[in-house]
N, C-alpha and C. Protein backbone atom coordinates (compact mmCIF):
# COMPACT_ATOMS: atom_id res chain seq x y z
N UNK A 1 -52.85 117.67 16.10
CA UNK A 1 -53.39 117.07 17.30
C UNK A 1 -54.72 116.39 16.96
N UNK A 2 -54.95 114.98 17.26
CA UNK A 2 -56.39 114.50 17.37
C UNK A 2 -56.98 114.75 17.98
N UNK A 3 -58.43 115.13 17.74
CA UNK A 3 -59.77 115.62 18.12
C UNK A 3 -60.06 114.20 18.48
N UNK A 4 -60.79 114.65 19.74
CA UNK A 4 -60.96 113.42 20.42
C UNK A 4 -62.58 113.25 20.18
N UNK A 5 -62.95 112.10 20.23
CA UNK A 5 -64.32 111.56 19.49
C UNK A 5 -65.17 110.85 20.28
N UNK A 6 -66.19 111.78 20.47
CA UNK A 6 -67.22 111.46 22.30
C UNK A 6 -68.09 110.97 21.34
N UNK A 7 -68.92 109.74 22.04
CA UNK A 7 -70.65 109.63 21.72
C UNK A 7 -71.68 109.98 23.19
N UNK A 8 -72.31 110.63 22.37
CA UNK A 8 -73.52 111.01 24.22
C UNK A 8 -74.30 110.43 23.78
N UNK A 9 -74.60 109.67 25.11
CA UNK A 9 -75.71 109.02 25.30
C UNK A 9 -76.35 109.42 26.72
N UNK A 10 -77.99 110.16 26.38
CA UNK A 10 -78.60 110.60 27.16
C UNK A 10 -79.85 109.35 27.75
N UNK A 11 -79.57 109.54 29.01
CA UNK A 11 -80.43 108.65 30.24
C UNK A 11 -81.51 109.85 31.06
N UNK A 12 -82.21 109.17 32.03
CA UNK A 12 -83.60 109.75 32.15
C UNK A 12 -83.06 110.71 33.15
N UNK A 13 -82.00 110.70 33.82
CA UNK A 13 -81.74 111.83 34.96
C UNK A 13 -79.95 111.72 34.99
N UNK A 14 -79.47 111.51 33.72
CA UNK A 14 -78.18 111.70 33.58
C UNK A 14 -77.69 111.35 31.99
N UNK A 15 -76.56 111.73 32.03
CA UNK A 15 -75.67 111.22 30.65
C UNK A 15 -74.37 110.64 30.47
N UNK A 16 -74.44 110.13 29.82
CA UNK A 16 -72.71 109.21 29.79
C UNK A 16 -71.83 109.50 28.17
N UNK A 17 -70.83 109.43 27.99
CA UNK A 17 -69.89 110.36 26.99
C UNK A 17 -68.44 108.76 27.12
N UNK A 18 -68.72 108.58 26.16
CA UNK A 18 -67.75 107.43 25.68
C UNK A 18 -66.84 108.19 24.57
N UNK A 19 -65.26 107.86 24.99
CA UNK A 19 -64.63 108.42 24.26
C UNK A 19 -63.98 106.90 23.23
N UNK A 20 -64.15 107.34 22.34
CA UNK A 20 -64.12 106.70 21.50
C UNK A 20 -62.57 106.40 20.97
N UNK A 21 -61.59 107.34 20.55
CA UNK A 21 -60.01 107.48 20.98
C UNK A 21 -59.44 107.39 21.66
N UNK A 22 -59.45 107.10 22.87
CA UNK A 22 -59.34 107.59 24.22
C UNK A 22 -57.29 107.51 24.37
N UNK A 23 -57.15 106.48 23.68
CA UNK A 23 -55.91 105.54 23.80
C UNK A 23 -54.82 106.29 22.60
N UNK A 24 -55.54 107.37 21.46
CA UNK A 24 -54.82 108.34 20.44
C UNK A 24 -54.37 109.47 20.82
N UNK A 25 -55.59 110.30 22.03
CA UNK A 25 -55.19 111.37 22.71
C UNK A 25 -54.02 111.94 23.13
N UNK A 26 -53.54 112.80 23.09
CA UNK A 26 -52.35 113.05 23.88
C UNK A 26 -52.52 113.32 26.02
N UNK A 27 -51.70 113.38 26.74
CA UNK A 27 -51.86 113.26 28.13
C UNK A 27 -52.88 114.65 28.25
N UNK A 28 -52.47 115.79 27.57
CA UNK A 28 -53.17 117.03 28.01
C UNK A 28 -54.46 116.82 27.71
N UNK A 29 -54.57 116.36 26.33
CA UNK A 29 -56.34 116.61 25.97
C UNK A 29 -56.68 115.39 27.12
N UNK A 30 -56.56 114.55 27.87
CA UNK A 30 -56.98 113.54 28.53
C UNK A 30 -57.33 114.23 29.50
N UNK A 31 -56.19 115.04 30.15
CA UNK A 31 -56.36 116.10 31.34
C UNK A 31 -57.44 116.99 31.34
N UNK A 32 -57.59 117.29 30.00
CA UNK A 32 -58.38 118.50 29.89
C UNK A 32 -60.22 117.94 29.81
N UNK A 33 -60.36 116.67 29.53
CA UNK A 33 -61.53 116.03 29.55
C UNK A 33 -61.21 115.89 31.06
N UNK A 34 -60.73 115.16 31.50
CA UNK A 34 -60.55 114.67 33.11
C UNK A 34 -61.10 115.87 33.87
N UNK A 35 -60.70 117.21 33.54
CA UNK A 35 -60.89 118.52 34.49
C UNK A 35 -62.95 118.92 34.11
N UNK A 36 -62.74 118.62 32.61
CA UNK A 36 -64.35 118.89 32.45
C UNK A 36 -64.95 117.88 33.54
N UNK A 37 -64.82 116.90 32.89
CA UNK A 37 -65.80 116.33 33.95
C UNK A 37 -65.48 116.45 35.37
N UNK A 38 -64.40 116.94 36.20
CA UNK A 38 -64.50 117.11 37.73
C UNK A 38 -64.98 118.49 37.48
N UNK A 39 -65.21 119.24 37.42
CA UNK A 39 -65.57 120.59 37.57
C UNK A 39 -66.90 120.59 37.75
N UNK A 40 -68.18 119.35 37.08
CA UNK A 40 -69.07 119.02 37.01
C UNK A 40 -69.25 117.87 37.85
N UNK A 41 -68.55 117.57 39.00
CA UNK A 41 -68.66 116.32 39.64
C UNK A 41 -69.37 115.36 39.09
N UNK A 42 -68.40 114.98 38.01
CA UNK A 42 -68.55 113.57 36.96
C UNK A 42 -67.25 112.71 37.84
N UNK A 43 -67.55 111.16 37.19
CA UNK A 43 -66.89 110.02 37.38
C UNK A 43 -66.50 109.89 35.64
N UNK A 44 -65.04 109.82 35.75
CA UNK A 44 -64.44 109.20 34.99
C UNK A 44 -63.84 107.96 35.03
N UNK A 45 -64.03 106.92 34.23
CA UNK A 45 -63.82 105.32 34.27
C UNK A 45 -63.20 105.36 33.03
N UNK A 46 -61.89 104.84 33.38
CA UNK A 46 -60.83 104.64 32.21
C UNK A 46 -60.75 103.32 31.92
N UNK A 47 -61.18 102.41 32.62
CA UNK A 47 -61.26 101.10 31.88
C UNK A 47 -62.35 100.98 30.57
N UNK A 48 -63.13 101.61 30.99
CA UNK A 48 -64.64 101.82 29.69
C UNK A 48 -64.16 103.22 28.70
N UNK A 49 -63.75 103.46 29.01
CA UNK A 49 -63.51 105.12 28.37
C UNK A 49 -64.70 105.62 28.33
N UNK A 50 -65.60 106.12 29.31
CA UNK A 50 -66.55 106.57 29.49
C UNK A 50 -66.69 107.55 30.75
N UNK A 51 -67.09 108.62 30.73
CA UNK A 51 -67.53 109.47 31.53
C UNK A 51 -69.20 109.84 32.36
N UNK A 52 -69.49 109.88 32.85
CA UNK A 52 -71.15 110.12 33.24
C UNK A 52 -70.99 111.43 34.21
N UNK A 53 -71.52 112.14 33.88
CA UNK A 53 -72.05 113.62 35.04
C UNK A 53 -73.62 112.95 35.29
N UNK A 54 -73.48 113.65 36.85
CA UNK A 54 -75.41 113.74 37.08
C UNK A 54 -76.21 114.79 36.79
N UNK A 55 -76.30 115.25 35.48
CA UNK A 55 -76.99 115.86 35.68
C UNK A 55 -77.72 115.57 33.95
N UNK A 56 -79.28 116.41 34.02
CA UNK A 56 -80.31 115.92 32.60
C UNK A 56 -79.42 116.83 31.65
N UNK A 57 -78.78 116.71 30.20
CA UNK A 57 -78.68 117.84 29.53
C UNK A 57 -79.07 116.73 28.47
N UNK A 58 -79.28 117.80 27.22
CA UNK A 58 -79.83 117.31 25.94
C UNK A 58 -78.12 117.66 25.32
N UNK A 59 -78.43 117.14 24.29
CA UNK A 59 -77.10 116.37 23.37
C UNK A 59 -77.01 117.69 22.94
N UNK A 60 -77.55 118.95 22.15
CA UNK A 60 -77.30 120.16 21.68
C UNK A 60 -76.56 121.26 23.17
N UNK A 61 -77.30 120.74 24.34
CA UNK A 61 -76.76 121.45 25.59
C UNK A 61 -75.06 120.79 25.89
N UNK A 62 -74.94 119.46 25.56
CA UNK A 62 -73.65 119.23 25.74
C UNK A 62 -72.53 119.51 24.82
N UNK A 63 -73.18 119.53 23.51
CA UNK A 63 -71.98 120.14 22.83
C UNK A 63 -72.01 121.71 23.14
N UNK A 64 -72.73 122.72 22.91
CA UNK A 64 -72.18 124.06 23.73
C UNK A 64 -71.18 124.27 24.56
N UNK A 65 -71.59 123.01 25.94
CA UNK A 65 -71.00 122.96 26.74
C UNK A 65 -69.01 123.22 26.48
N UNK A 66 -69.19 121.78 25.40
CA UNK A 66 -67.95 121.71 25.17
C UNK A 66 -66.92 122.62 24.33
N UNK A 67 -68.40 123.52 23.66
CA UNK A 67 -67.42 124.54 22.90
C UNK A 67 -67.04 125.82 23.98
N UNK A 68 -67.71 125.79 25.17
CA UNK A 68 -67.36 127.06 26.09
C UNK A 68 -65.82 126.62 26.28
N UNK A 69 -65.78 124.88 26.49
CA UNK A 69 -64.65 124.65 26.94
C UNK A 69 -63.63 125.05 26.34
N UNK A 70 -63.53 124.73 25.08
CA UNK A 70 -62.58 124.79 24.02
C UNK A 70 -61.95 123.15 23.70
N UNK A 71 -62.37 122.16 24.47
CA UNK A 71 -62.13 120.94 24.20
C UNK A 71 -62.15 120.85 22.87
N UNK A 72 -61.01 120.13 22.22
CA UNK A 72 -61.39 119.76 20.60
C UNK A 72 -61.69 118.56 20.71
N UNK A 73 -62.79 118.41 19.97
CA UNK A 73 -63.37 117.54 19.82
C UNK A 73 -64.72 117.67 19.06
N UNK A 74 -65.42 116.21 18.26
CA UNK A 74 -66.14 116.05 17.58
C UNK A 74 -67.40 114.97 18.36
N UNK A 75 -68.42 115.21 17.87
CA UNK A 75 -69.29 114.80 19.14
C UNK A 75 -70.44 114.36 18.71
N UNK A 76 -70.90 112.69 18.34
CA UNK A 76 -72.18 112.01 17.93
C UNK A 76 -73.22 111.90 19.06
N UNK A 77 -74.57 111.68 18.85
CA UNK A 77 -75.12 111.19 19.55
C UNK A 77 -75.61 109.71 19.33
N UNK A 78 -76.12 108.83 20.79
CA UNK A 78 -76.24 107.37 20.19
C UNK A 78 -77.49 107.47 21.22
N UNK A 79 -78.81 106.99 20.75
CA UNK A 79 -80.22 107.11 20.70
C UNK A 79 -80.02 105.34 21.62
N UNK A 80 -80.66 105.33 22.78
CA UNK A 80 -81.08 104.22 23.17
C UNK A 80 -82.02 103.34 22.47
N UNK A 81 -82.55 102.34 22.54
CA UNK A 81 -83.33 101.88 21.32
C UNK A 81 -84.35 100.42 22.46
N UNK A 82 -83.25 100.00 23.31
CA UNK A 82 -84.33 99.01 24.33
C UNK A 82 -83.95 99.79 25.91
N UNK A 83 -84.63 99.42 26.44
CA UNK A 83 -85.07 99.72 27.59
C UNK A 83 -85.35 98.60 28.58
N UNK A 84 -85.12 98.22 29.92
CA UNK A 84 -84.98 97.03 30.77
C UNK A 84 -85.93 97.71 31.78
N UNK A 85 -87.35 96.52 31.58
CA UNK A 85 -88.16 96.69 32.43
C UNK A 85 -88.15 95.59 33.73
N UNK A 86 -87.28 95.66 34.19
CA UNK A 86 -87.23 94.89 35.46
C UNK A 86 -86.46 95.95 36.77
N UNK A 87 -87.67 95.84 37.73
CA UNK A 87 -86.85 96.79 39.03
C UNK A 87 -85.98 96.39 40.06
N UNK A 88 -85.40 97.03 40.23
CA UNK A 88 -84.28 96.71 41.02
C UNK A 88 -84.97 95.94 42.70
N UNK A 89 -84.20 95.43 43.43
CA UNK A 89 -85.00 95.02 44.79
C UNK A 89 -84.53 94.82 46.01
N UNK A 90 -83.38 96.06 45.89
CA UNK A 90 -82.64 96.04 47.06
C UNK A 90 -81.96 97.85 47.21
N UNK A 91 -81.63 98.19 48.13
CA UNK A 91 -80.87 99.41 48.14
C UNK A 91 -81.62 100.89 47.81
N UNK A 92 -80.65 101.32 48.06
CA UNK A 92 -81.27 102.85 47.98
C UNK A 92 -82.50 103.23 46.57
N UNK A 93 -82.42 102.60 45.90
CA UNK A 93 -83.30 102.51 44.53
C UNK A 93 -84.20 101.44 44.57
N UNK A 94 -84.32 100.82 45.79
CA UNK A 94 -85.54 99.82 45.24
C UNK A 94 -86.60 100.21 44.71
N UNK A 95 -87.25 99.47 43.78
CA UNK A 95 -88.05 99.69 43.18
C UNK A 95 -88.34 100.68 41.65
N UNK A 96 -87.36 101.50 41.45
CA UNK A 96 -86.88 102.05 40.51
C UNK A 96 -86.65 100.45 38.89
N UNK A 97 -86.59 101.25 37.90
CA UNK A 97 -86.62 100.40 36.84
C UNK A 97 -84.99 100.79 36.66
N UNK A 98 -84.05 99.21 35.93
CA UNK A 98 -82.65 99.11 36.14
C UNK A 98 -82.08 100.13 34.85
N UNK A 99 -83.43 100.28 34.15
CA UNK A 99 -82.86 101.42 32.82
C UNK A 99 -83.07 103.01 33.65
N UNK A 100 -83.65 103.08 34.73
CA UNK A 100 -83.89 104.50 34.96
C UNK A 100 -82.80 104.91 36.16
N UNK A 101 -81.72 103.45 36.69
CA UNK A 101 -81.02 104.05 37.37
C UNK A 101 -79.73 104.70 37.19
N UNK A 102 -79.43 105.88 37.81
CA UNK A 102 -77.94 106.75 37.33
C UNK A 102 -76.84 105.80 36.88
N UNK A 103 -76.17 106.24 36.18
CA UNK A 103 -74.78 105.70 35.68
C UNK A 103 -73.62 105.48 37.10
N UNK A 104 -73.72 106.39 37.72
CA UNK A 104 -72.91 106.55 38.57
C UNK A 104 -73.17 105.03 39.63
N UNK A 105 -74.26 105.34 39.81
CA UNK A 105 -75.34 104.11 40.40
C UNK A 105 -75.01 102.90 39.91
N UNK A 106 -74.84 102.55 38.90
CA UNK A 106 -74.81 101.37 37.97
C UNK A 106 -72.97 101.20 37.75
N UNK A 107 -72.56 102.32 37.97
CA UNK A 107 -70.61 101.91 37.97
C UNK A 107 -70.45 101.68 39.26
N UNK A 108 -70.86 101.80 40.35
CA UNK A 108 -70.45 101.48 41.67
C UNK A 108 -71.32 99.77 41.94
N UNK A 109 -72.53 99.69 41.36
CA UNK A 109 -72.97 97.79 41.23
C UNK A 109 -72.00 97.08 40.67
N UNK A 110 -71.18 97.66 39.50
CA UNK A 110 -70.66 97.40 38.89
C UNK A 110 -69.31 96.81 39.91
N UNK A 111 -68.65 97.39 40.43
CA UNK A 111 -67.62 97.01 41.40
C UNK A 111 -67.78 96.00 42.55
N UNK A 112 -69.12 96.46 43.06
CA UNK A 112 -69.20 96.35 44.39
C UNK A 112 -70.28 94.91 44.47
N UNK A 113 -71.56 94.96 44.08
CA UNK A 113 -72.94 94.07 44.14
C UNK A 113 -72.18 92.64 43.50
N UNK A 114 -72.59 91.62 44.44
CA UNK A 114 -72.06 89.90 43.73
C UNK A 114 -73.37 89.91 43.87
N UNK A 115 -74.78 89.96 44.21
CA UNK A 115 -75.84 89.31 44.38
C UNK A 115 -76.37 88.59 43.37
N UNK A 116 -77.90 87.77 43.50
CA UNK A 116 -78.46 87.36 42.52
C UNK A 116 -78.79 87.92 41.69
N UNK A 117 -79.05 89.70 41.26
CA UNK A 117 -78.87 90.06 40.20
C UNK A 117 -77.84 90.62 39.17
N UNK A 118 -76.45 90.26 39.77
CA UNK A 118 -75.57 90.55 38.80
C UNK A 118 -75.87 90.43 37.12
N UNK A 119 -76.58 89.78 36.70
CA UNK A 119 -76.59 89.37 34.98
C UNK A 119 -77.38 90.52 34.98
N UNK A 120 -78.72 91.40 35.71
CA UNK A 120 -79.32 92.16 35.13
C UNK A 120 -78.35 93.71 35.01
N UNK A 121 -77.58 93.77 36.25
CA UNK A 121 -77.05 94.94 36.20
C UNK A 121 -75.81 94.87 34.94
N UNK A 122 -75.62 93.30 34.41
CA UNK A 122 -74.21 93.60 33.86
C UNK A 122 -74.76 93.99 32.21
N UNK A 123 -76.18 93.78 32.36
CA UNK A 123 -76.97 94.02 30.62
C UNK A 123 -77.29 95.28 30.48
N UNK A 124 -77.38 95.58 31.73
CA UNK A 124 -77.92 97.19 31.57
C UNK A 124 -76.31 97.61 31.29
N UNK A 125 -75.69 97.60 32.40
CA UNK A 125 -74.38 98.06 31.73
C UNK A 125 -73.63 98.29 30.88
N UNK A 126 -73.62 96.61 29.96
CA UNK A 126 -73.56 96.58 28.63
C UNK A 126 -74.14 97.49 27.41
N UNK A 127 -75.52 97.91 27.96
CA UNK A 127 -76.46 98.33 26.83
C UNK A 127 -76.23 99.17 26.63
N UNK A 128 -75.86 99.93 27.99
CA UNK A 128 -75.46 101.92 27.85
C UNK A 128 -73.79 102.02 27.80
N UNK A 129 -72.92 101.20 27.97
CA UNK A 129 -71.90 101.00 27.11
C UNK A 129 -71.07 101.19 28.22
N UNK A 130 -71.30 101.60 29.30
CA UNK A 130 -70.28 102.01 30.71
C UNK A 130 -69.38 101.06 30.90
């Protein structure tokens, strides 16, 4: 069976988990990521193969995590490196910086926002890989 192959990437009040195989997996191990993250009221997005929970953990707290699970799997971390200093200027986050807002936050702009800042939300998006 393939071990399925996460990168975490930790944000200022959340984290996001890109599966990297996603498409090698078999249906169960898919299930069995799918159940981690609802158990933790995470959003799973299968078009990105990416997952985000809300909540802060450090990259040593998430793999634990995953060994309580028994998930197989192998697990990098990927270090942000720029940061987007422009604030948002509308909605429940105004004023917030577009790198400090939740993932969850940033997958629902993602669907939903046509406004004049679509290009900023779609870079941030890009950057953290969602």
């Amino acid at each position: 069976m393939t071990k399925a192959k996460l990168v975490f990437t930790r944000y200022k009040s959340s984290f996001s988990v890109y599966v990297e195989n996603l498409e090698d997996l078999e249906v169960s191990q898919i299930q069995e990521l799918q159940d981690f993250v609802s158990l933790r009221n995470g959003v799973f997005d299968f078009d990105t193969y990416t997952f985000v929970i809300q909540k802060r953990l450090e990259f040593r707290e998430f793999v634990e995590l995953l060994e309580h699970s028994e998930i197989s799997s192998t697990c990098r971390e990927h270090i942000l490196t720029k940061k987007q200093d422009v604030k948002i200027s509308f909605g429940k986050y105004k004023g917030m910086l577009y790198s400090d807002l939740p993932d969850s936050y940033l997958l629902w702009l993602k669907s939903s926002y046509r406004g004049k800042e679509r290009d900023i939300i779609d870079a941030e998006i890009n950057f953290r890989k969602l």
